[in-house]
Protein backbone atom coordinates (compact mmCIF):
# COMPACT_ATOMS: atom_id res chain seq x y z
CA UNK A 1 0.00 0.00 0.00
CA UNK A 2 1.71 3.24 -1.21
CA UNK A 3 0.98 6.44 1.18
CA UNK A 4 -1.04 9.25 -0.48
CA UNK A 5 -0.28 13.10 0.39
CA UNK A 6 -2.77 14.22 3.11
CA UNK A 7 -4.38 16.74 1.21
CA UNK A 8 -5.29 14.02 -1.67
CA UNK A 9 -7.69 12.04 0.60
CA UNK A 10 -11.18 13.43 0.15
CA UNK A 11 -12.24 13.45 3.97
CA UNK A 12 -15.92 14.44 3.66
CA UNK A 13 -16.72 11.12 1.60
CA UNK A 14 -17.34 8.96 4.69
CA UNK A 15 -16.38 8.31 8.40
CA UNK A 16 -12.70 8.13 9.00
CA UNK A 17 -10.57 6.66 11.47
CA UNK A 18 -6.92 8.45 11.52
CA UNK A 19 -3.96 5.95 13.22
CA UNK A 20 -1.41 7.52 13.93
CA UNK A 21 2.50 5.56 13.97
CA UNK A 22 5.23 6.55 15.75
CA UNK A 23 7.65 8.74 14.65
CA UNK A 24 10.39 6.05 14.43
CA UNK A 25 8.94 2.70 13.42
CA UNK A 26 5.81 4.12 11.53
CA UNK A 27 2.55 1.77 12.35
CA UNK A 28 2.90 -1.93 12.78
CA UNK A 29 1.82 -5.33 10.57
CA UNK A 30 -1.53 -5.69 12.33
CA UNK A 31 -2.80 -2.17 11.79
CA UNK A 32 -1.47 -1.90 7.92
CA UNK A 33 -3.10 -5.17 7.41
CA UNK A 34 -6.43 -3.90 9.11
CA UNK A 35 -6.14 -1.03 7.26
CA UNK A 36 -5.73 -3.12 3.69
CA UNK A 37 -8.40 -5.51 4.60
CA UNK A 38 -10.73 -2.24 5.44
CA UNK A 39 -10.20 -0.50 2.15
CA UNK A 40 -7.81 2.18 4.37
CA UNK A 41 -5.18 3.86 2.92
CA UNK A 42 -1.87 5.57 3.79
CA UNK A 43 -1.30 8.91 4.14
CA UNK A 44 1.80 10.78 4.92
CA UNK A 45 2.38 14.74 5.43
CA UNK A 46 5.33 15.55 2.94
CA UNK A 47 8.21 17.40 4.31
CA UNK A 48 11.22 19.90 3.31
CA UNK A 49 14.15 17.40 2.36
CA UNK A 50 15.99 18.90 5.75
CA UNK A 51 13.32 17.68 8.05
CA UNK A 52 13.75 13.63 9.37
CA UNK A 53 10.10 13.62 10.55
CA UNK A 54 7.11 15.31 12.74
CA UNK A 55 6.23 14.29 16.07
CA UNK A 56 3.21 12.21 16.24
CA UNK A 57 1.18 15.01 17.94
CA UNK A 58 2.28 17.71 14.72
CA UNK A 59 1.00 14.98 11.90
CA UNK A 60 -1.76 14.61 13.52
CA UNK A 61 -2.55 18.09 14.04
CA UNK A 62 -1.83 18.67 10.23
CA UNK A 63 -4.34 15.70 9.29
CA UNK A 64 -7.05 16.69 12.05
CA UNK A 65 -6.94 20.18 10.52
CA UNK A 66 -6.63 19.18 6.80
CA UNK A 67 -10.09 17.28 8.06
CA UNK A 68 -11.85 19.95 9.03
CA UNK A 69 -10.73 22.84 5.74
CA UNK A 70 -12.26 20.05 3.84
CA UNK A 71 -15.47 19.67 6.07
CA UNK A 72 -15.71 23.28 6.73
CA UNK A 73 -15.52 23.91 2.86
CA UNK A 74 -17.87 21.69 1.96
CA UNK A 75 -20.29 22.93 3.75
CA UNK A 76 -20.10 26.63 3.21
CA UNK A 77 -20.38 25.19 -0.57
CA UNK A 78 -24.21 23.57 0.33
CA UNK A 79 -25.24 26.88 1.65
């Protein structure tokens, strides 16, 4: 399963659950084959070249709030 950029997911399509890995070792076998057998997919939050990785709390915070832009936006367009 090849991770998508965050901001490529369409979040507003249906009910989500975000997993988060660590920021070392990623997520493990039995959530990545959950996630496969689920239809899930990876996402990743791409970085400058300089930067080895986010903290756990930052992707998340970047996901949580990519979420909610798209949520927000959709509904200001059914208005």
């Amino acid at each position: 399963m090849q991770p998508i950029e965050h901001y490529q997911v369409d979040w507003t399509l249906t009910p989500s659950v975000l997993v988060i890995g660590g920021e070392a070792s990623g997520l493990g076998a039995t959530i990545k084959k959950i996630a496969y057998e689920n239809s899930g997919q990876m996402v990743h939050v791409p970085m400058a070249r300089k930067i080895d990785s986010l903290s756990a709390a930052m992707a998340g915070t970047v996901l949580i709030y990519e979420t909610y832009r798209q949520v927000m936006c959709a509904a200001k367009r059914r208005e």
